[in-house]
Protein backbone atom coordinates (compact mmCIF):
# COMPACT_ATOMS: atom_id res chain seq x y z
CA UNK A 1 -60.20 28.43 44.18
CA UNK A 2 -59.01 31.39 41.82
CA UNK A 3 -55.83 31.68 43.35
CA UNK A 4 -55.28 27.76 42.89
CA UNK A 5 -56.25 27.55 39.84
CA UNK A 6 -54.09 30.98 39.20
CA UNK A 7 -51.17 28.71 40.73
CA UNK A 8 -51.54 25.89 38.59
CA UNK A 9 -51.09 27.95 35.33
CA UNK A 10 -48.18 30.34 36.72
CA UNK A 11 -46.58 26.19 37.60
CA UNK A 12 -47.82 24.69 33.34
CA UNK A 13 -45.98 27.91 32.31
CA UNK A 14 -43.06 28.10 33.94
CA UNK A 15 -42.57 23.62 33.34
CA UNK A 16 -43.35 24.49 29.79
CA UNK A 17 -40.71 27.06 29.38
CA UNK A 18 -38.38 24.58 31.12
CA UNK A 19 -39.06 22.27 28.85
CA UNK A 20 -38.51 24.45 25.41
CA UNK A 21 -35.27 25.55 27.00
CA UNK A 22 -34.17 21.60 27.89
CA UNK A 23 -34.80 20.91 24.05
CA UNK A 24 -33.02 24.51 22.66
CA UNK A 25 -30.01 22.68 20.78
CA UNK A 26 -26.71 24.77 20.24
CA UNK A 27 -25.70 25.14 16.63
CA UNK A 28 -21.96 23.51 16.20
CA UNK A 29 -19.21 25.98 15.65
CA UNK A 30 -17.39 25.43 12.82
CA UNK A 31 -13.54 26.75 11.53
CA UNK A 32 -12.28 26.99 8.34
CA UNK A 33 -8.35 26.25 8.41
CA UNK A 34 -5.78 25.75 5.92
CA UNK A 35 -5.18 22.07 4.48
CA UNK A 36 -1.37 22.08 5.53
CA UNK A 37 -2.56 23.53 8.91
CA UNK A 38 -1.80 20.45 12.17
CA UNK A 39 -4.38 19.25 14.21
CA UNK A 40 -4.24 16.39 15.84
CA UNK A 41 -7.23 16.07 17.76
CA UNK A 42 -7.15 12.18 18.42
CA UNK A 43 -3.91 10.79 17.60
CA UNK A 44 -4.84 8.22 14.83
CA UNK A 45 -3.36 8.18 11.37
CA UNK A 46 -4.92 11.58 9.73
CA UNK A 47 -3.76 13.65 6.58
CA UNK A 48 -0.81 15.41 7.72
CA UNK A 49 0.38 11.96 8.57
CA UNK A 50 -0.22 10.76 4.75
CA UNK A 51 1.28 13.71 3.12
CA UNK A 52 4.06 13.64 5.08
CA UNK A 53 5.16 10.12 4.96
CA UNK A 54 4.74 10.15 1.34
CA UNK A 55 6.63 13.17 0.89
CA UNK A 56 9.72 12.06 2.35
CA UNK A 57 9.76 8.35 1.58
CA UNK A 58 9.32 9.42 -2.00
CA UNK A 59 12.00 11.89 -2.02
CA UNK A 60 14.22 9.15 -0.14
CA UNK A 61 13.44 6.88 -2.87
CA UNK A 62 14.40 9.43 -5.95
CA UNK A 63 17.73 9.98 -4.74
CA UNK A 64 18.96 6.96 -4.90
CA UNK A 65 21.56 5.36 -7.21
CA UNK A 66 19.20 2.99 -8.68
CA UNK A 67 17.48 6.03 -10.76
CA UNK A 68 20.30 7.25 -12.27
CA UNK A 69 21.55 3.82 -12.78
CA UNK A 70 18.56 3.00 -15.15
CA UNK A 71 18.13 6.10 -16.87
CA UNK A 72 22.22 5.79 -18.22
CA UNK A 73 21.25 2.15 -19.34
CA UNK A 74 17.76 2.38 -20.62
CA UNK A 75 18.03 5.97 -21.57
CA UNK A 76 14.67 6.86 -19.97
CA UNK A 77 12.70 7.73 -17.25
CA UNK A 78 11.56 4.60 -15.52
CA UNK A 79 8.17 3.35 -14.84
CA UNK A 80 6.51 2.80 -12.13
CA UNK A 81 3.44 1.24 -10.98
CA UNK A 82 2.29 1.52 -6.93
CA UNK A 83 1.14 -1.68 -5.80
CA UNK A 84 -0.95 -3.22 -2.76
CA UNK A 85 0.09 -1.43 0.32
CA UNK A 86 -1.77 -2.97 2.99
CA UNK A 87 -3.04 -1.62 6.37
CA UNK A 88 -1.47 -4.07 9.28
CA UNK A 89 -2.19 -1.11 12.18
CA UNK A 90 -4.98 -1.53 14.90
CA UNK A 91 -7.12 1.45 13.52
CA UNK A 92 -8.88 2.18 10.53
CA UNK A 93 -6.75 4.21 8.05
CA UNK A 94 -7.91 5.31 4.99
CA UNK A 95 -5.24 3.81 2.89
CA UNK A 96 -6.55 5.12 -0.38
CA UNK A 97 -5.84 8.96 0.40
CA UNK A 98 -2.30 7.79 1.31
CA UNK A 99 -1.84 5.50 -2.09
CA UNK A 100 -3.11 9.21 -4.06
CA UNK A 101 -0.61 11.16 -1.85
CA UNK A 102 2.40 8.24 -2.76
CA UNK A 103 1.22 8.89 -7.02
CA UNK A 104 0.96 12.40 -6.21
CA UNK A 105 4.60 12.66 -5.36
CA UNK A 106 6.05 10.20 -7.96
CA UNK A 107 4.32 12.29 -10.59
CA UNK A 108 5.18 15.78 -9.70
CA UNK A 109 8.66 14.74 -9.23
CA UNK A 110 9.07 14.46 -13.23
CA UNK A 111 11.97 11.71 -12.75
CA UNK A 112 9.71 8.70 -13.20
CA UNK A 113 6.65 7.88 -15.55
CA UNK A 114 3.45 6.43 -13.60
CA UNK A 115 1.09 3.98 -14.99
CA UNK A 116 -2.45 3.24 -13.78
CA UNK A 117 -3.04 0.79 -11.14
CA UNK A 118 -4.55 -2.74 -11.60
CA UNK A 119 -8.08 -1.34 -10.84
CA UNK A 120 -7.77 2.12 -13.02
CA UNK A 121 -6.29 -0.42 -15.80
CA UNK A 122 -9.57 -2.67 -15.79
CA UNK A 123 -11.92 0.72 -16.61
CA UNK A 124 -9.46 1.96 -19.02
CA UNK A 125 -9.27 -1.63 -21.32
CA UNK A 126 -12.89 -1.81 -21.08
CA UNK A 127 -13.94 1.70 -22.38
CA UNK A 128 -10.65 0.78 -25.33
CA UNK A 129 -12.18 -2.42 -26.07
CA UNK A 130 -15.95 -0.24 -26.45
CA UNK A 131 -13.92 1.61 -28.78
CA UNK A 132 -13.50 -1.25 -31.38
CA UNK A 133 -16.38 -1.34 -32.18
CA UNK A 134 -18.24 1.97 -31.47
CA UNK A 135 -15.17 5.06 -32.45
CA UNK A 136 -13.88 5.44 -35.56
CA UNK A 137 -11.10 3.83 -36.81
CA UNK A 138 -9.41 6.87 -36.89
CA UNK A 139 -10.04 7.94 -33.10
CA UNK A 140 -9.93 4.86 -31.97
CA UNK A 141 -7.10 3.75 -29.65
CA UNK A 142 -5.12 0.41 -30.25
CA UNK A 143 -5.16 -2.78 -28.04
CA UNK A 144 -2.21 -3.99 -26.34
CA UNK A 145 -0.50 -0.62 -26.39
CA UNK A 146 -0.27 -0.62 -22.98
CA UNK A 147 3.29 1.11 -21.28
CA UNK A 148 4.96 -1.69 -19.31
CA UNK A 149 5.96 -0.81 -15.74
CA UNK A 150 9.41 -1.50 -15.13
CA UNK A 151 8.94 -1.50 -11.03
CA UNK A 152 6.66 -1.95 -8.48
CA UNK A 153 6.23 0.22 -5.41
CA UNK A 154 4.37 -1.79 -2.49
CA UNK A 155 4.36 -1.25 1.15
CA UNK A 156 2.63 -1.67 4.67
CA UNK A 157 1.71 0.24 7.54
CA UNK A 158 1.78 -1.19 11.31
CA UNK A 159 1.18 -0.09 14.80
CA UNK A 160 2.24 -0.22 18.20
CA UNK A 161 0.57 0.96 21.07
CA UNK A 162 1.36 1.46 24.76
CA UNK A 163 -0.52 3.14 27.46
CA UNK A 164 -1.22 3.56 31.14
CA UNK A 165 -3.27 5.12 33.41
CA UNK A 166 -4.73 7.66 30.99
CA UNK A 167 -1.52 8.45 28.92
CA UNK A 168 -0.86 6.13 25.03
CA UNK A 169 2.12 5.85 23.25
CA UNK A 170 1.19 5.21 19.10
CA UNK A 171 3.73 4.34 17.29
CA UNK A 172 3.31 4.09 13.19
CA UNK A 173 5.88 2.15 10.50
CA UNK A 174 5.43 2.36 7.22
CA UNK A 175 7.81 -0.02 5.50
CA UNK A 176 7.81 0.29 1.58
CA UNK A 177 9.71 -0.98 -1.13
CA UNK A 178 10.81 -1.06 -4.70
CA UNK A 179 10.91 -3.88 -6.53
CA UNK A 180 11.96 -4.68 -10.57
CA UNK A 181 8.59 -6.07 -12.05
CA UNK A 182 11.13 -8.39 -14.54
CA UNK A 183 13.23 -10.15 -12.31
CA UNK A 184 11.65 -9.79 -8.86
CA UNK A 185 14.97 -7.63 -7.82
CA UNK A 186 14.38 -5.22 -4.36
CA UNK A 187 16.35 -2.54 -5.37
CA UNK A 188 15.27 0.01 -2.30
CA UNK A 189 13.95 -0.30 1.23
CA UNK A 190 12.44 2.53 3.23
CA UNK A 191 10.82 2.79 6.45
CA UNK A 192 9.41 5.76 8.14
CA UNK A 193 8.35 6.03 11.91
CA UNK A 194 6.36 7.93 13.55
CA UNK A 195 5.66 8.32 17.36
CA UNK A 196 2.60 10.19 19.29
CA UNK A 197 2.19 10.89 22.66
CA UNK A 198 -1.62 10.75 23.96
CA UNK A 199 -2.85 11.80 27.28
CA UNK A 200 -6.59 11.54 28.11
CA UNK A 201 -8.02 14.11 31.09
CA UNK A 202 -9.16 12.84 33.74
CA UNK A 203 -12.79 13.24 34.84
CA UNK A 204 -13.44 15.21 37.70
CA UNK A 205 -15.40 14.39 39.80
């Protein structure tokens, strides 16, 4: 009886300790790397993507004639506004990180000047309205004051995708264009593309 009942604790022990091991979790590892620094883990639209595009369909569009065509009539810096630019792809893309990296650019470039967007402008008349009748006269700012844009910068992006047996072609367009707010004129067309190759492994079995 003493060595059963010896055998029956040595067997609770050891399918405790089995069981404290099955529920030991492993802590994830984590990487710091820099922001500039590629990794594409899944193929989809990510940052370097949106940084990327912006930065050269941005630089496309500031060396074109129509720039130094306005500045030698106006005898200014143009405005600009950015527009809807719509998602039309088959994933989820954050499209607001890729509207920030588009402003981004036109701003730093120092060629244009940049105006809030339709949503930024809303918060910004409200708080001027508040103003009226809470600053000082001195301090506060005027109504309709507003800088006019003189174009619009709008866009999409779309997707194609191909695969078989394991291995997916993505392909990305982003189509944008610049159009004069006044008389509705398209006075620049870009289009970048971008292709990925994605294989999946195979389980083994």
């Amino acid at each position: 009886m003493r060595m059963e009942a010896a055998g029956w604790r040595i067997m609770a022990a050891v399918m405790t300790l089995a069981g404290m091991t099955g529920c030991t979790t492993t802590a994830p590892s984590v990487q710091r790397i820099g922001v500039d620094e590629v990794r594409d883990l899944s193929g989809r639209w990510n940052d370097t993507d949106s940084r990327l595009v912006a930065e050269e369909m941005l630089g496309d569009v500031l060396r074109r004639p129509w720039l130094g065509d306005f500045k030698t009539k106006a005898g200014r810096n143009p405005v600009v506004i950015v527009g809807t630019v719509r998602n039309l792809s088959s994933e989820h893309i954050e499209m607001g990180t890729f509207v920030k990296d588009i402003e981004r650019e036109l701003i730093n470039s120092g060629t244009v000047r940049f105006v809030a967007s339709s949503d930024e402008r809303s918060e910004v008349r409200a708080e001027r309205l508040d103003q009226q009748s809470n600053a000082s006269e001195e301090s506060a700012k005027r109504l309709a004051a507003e800088t006019g844009a003189d174009y619009m910068l709008k866009g999409s992006i779309k997707t194609l995708i191909d695969a078989i047996s394991g291995q997916q072609v993505k392909y990305y367009q982003v189509d944008m264009e610049l159009i004069h707010i006044e008389n509705n004129e398209k006075i620049w067309i870009g289009s970048k593309k971008i292709k990925k190759v994605v294989r999946q492994p195979r389980a083994r079995l």
